[in-house]
N, C-alpha and C. Protein backbone atom coordinates (compact mmCIF):
# COMPACT_ATOMS: atom_id res chain seq x y z
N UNK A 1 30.30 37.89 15.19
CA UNK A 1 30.42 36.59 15.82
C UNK A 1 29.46 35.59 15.18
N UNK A 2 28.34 36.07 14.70
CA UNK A 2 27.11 34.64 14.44
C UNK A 2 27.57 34.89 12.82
N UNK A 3 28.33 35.61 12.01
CA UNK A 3 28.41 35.60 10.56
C UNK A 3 29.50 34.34 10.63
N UNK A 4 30.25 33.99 11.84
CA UNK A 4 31.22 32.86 11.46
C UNK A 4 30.93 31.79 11.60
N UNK A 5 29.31 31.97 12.07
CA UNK A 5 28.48 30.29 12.05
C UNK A 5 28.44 29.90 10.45
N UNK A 6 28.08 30.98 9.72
CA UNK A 6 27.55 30.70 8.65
C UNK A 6 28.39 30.07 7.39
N UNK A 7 29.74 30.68 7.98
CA UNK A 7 30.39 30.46 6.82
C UNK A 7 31.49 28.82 7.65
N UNK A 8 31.65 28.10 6.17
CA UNK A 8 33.07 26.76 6.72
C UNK A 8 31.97 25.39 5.95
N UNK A 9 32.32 24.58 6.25
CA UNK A 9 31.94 23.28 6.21
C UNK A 9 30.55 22.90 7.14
N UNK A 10 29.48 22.75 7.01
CA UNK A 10 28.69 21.77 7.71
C UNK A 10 28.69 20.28 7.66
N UNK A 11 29.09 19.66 6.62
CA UNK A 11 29.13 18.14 6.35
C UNK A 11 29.89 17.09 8.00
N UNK A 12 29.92 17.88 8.99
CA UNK A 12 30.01 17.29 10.15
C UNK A 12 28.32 16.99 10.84
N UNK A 13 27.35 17.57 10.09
CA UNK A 13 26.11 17.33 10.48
C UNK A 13 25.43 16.27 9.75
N UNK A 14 25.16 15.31 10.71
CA UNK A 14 24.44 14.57 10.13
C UNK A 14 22.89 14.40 9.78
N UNK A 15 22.42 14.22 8.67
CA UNK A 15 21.10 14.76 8.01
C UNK A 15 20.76 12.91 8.05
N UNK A 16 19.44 12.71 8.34
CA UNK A 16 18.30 11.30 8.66
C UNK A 16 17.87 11.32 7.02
N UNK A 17 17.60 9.77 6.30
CA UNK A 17 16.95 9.43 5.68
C UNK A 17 16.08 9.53 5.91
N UNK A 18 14.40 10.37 5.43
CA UNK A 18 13.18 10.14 5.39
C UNK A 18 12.73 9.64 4.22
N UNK A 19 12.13 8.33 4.59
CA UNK A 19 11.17 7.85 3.77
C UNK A 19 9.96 7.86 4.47
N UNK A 20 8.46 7.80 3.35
CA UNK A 20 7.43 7.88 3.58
C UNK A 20 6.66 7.11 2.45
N UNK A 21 5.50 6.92 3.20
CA UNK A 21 4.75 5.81 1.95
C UNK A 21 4.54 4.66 2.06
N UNK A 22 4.27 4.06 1.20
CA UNK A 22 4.44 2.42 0.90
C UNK A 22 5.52 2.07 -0.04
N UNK A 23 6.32 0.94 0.80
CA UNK A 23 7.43 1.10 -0.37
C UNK A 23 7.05 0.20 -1.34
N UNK A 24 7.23 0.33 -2.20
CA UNK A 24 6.38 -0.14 -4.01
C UNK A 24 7.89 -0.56 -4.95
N UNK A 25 7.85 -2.12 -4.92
CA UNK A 25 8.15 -3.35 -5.00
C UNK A 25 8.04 -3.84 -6.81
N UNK A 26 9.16 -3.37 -7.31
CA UNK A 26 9.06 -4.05 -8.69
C UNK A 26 8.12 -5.72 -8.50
N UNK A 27 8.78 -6.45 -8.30
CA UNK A 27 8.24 -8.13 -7.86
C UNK A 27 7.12 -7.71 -7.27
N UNK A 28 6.12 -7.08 -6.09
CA UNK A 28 5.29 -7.21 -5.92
C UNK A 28 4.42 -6.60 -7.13
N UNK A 29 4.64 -5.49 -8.01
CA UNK A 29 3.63 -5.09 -9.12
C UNK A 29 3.58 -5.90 -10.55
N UNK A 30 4.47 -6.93 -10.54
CA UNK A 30 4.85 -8.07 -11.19
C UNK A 30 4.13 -8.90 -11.04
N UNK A 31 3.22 -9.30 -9.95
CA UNK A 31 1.88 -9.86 -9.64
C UNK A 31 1.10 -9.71 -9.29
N UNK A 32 0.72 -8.34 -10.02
CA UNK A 32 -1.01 -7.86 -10.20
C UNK A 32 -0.99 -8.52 -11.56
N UNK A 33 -2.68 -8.38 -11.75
CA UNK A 33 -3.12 -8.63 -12.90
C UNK A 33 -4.69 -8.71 -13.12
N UNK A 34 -5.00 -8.00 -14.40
CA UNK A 34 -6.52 -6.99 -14.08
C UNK A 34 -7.74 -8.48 -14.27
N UNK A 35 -8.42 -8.32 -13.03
CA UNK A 35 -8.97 -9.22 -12.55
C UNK A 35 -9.00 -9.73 -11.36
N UNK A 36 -7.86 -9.77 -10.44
CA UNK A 36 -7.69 -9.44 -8.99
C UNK A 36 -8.50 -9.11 -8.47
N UNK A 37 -9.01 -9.52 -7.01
CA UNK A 37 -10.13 -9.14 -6.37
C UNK A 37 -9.37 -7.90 -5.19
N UNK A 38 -10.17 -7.24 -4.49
CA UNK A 38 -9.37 -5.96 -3.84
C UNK A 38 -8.43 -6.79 -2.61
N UNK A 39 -8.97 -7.90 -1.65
CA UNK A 39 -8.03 -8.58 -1.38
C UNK A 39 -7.14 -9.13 -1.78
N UNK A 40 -6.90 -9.53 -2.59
CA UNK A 40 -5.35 -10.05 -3.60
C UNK A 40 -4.87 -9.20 -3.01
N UNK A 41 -5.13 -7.65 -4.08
CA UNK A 41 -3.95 -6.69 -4.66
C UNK A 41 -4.28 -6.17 -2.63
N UNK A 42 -4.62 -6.20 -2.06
CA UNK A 42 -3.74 -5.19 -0.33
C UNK A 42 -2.90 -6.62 0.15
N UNK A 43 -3.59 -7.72 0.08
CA UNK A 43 -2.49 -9.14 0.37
C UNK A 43 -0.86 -9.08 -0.37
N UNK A 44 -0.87 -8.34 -2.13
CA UNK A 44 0.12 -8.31 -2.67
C UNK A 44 0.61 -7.10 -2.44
N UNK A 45 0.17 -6.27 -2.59
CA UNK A 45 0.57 -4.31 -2.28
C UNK A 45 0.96 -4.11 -1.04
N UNK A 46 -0.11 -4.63 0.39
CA UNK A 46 -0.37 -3.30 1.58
C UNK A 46 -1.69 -2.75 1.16
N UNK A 47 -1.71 -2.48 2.33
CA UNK A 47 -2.78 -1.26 2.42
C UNK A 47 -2.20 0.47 1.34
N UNK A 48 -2.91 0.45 0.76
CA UNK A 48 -3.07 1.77 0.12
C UNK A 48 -2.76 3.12 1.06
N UNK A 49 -2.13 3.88 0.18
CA UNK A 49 -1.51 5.03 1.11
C UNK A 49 -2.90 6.10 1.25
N UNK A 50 -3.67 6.51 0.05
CA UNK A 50 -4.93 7.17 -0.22
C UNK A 50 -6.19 6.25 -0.95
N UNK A 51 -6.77 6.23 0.18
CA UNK A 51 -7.91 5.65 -0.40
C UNK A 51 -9.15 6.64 -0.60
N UNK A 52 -9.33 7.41 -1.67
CA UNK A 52 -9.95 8.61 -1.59
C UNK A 52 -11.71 8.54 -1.47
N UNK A 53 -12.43 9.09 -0.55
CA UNK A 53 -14.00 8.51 -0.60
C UNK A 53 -15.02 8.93 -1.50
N UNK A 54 -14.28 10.33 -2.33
CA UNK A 54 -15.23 10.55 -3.56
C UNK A 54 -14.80 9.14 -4.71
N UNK A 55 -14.00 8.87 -4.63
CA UNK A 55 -13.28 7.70 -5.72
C UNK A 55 -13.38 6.34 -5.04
N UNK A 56 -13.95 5.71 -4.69
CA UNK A 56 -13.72 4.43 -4.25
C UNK A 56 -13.28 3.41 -4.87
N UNK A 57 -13.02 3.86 -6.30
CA UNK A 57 -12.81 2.59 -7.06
C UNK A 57 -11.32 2.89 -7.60
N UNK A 58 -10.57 3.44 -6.86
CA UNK A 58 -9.17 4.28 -6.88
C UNK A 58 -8.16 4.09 -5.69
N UNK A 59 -7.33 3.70 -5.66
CA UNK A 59 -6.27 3.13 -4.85
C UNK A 59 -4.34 4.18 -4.94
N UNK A 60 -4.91 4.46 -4.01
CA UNK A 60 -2.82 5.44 -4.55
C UNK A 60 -2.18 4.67 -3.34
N UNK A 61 -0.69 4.34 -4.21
CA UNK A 61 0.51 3.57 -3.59
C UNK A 61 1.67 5.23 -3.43
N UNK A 62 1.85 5.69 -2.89
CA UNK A 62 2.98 6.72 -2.81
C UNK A 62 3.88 6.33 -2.27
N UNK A 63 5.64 6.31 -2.44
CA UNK A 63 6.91 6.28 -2.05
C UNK A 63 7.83 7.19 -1.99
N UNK A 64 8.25 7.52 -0.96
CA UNK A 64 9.10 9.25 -1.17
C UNK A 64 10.33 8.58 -0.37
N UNK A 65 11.40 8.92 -1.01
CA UNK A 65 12.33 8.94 -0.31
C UNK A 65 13.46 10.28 -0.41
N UNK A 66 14.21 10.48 0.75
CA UNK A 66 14.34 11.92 0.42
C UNK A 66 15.63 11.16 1.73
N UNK A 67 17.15 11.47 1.00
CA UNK A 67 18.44 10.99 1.43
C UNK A 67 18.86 11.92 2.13
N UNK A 68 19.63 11.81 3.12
CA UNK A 68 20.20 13.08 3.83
C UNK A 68 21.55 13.87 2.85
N UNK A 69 21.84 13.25 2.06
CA UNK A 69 22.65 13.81 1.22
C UNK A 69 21.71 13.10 0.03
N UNK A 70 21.64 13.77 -0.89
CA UNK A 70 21.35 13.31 -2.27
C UNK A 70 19.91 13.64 -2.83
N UNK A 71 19.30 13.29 -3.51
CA UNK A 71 17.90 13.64 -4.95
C UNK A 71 17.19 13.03 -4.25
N UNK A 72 15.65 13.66 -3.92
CA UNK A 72 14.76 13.13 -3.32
C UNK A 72 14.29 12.67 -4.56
N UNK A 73 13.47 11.17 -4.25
CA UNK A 73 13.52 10.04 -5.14
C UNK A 73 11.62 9.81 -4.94
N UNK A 74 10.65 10.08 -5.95
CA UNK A 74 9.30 9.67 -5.62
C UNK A 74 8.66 8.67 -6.65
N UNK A 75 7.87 7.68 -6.38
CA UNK A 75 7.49 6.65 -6.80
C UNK A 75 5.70 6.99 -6.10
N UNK A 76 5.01 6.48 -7.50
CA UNK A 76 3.36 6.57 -7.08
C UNK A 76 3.08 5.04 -8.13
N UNK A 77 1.72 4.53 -7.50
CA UNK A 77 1.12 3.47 -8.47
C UNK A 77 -0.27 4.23 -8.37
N UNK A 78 -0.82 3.99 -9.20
CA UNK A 78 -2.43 4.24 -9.03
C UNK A 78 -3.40 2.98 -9.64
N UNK A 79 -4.04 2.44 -8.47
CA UNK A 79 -5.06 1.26 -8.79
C UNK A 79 -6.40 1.30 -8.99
N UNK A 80 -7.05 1.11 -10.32
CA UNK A 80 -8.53 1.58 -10.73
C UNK A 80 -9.34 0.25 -10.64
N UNK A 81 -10.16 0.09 -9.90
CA UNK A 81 -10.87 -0.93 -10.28
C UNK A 81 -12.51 -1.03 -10.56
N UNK A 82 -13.06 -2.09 -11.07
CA UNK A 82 -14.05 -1.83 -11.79
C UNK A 82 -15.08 -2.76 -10.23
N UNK A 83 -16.04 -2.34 -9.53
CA UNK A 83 -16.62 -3.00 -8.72
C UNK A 83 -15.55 -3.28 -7.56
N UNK A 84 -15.36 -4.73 -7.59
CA UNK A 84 -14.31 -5.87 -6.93
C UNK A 84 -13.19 -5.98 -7.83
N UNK A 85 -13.38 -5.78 -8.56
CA UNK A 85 -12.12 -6.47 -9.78
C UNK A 85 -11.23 -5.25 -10.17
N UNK A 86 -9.58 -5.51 -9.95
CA UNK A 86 -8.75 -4.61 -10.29
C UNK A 86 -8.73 -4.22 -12.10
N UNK A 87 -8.64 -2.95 -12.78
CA UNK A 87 -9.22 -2.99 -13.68
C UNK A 87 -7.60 -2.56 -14.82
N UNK A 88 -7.43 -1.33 -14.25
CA UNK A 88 -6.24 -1.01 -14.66
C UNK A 88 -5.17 -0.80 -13.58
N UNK A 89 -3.77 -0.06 -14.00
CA UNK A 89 -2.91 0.24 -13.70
C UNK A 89 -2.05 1.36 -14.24
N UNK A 90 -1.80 2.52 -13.44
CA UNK A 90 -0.79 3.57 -14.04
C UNK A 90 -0.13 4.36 -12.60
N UNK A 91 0.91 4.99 -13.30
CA UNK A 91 2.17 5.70 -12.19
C UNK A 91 3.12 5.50 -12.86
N UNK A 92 4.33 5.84 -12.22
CA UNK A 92 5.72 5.87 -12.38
C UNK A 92 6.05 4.37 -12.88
N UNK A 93 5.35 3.35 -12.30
CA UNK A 93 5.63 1.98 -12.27
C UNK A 93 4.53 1.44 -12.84
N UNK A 94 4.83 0.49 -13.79
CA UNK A 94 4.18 -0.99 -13.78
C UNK A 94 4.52 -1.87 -14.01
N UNK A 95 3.78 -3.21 -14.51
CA UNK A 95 4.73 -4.35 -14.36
C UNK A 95 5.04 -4.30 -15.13
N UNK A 96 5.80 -5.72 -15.23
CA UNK A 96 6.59 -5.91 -16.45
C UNK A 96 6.31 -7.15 -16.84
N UNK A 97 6.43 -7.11 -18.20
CA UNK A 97 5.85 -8.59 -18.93
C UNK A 97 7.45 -9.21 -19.09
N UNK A 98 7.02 -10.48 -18.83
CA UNK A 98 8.51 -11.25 -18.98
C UNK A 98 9.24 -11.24 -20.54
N UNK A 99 10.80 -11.13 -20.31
CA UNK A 99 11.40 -10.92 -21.55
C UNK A 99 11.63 -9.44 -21.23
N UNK A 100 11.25 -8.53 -20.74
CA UNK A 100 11.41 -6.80 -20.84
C UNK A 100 12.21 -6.60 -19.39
N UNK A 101 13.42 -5.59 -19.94
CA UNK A 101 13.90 -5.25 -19.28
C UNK A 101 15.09 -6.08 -17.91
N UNK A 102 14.83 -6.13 -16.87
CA UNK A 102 15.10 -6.98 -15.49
C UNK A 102 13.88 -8.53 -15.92
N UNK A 103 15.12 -9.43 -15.84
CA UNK A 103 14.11 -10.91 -16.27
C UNK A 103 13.07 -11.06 -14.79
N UNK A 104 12.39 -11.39 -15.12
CA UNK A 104 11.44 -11.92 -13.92
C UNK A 104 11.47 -12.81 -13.28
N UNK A 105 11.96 -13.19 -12.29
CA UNK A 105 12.12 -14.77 -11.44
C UNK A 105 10.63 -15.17 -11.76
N UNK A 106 9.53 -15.27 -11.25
CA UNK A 106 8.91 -16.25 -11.67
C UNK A 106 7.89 -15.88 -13.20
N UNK A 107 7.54 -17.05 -13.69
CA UNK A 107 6.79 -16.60 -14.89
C UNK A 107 5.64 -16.62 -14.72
N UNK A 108 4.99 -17.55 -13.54
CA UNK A 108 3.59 -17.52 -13.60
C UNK A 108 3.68 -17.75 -11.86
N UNK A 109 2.75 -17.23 -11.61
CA UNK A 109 2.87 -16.36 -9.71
C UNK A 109 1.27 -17.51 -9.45
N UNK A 110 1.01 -18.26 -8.40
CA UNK A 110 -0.33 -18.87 -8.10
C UNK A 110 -0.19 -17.83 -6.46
N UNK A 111 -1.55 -17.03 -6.13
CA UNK A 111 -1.45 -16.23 -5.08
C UNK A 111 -2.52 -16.75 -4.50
N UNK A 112 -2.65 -17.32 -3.16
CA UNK A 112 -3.71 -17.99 -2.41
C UNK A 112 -4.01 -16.75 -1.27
N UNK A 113 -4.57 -16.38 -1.25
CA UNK A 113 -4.78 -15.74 0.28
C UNK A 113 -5.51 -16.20 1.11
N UNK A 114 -4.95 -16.21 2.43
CA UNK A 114 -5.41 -16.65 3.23
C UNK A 114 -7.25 -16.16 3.40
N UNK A 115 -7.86 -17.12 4.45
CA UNK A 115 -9.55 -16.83 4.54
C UNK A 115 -9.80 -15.74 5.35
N UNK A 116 -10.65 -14.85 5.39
CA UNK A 116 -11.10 -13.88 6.07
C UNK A 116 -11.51 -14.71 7.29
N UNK A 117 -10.30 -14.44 8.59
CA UNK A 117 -10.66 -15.03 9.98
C UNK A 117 -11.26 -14.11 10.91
N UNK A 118 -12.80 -14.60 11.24
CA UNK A 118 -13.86 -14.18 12.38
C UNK A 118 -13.21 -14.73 13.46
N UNK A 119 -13.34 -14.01 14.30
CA UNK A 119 -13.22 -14.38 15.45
C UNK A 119 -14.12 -13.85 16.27
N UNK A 120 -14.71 -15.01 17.17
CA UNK A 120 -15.84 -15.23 18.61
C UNK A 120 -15.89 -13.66 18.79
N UNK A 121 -16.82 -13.17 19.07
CA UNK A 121 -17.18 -11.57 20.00
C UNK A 121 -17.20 -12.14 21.53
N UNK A 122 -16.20 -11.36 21.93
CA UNK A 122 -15.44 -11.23 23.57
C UNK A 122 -17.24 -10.78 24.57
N UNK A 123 -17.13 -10.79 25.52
CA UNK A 123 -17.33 -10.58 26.50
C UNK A 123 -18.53 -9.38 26.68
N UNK A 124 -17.36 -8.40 26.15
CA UNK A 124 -18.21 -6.65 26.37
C UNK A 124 -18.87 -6.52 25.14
N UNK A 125 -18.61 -7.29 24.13
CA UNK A 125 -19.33 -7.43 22.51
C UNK A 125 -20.99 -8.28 23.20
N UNK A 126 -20.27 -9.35 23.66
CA UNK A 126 -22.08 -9.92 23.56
C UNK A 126 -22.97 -8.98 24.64
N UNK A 127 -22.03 -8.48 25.13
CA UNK A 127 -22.89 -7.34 26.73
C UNK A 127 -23.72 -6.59 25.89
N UNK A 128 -22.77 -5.65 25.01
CA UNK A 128 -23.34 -4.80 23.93
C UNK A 128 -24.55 -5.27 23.19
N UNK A 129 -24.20 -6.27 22.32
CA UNK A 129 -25.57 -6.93 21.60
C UNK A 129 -26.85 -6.86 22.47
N UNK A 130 -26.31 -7.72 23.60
CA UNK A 130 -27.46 -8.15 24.49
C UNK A 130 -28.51 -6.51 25.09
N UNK A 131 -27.77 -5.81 25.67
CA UNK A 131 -28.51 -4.11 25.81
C UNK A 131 -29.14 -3.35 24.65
N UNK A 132 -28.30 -3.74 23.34
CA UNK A 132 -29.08 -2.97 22.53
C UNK A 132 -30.09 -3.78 21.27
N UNK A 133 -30.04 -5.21 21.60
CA UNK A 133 -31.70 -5.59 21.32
C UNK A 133 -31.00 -6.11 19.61
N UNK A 134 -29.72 -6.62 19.44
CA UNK A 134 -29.26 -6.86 18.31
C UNK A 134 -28.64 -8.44 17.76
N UNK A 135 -28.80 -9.18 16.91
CA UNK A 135 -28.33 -10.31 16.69
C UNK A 135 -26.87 -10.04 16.66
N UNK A 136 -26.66 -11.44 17.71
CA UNK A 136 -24.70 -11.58 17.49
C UNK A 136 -24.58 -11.84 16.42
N UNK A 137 -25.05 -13.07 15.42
CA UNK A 137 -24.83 -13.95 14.41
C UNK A 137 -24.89 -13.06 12.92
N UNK A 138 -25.08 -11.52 13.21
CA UNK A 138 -25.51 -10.85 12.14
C UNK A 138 -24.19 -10.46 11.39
N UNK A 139 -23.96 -10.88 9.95
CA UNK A 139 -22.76 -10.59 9.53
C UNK A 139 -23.04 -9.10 8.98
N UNK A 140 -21.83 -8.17 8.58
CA UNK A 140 -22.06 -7.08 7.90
C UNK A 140 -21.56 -5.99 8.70
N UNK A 141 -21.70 -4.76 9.11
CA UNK A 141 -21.40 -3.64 9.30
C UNK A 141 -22.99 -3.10 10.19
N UNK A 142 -23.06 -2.54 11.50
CA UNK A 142 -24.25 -2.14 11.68
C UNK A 142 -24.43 -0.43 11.60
């Protein structure tokens, strides 16, 4: 009786697209460029899939996609940078210089990012300060 599960057609089952990752954007790696400060490239990228803490100056973009019928499909970028400044680029992907390959809609990209917005410390923040003997006005990490 359970050997006639096994045998016939399953394609009445339906199998889910999993994707995972960051999905990694011909046009968005089209406007990096080494010199970028680490805000640019997460303003242009996302947030990084591995940000590894022995490597800090190392950035991994991973993309997996894996079809319910069909070739699981993987895409990686890897971002090196020197200090603040994006330095290189390697993976499956990089950009592309105009003239190669898929033309590039724009030729020259101006990327503004927006300002790093502070916002006022609430209520239970200044409570905090105030008990443990600490400046509100203190910028940085304590």
């Amino acid at each position: 009786m359970f050997g006639g599960c096994s045998m016939g057609d399953w394609s009445l089952v339906h199998r889910i697209d999993v994707q995972q990752g960051n999905v990694i954007s011909q046009d968005a790696l089209n406007q990096l460029a080494p010199g970028m400060t680490r805000r640019q490239v997460q303003y242009v990228m996302g947030s990084p899939m591995i940000t590894d803490t022995f490597h800090k100056n190392r950035w991994d973009y991973i993309y997996r996609m894996q079809p319910g019928e069909g070739k699981v499909t993987e895409q990686h970028v890897t971002l090196f940078f020197n200090g603040d400044t994006l330095s290189s680029i390697s993976g499956t992907m990089h950009p592309q210089k105009t003239g190669q390959g898929t033309p590039v809609a724009h030729e020259q990209v101006t990327l503004v990012v927006p300002p790093e917005k502070r916002t006022p410390p609430g209520l239970l923040s200044r409570f905090w300060y105030w008990i443990t003997f600490r400046d509100i006005n203190k910028t940085g990490t304590d």
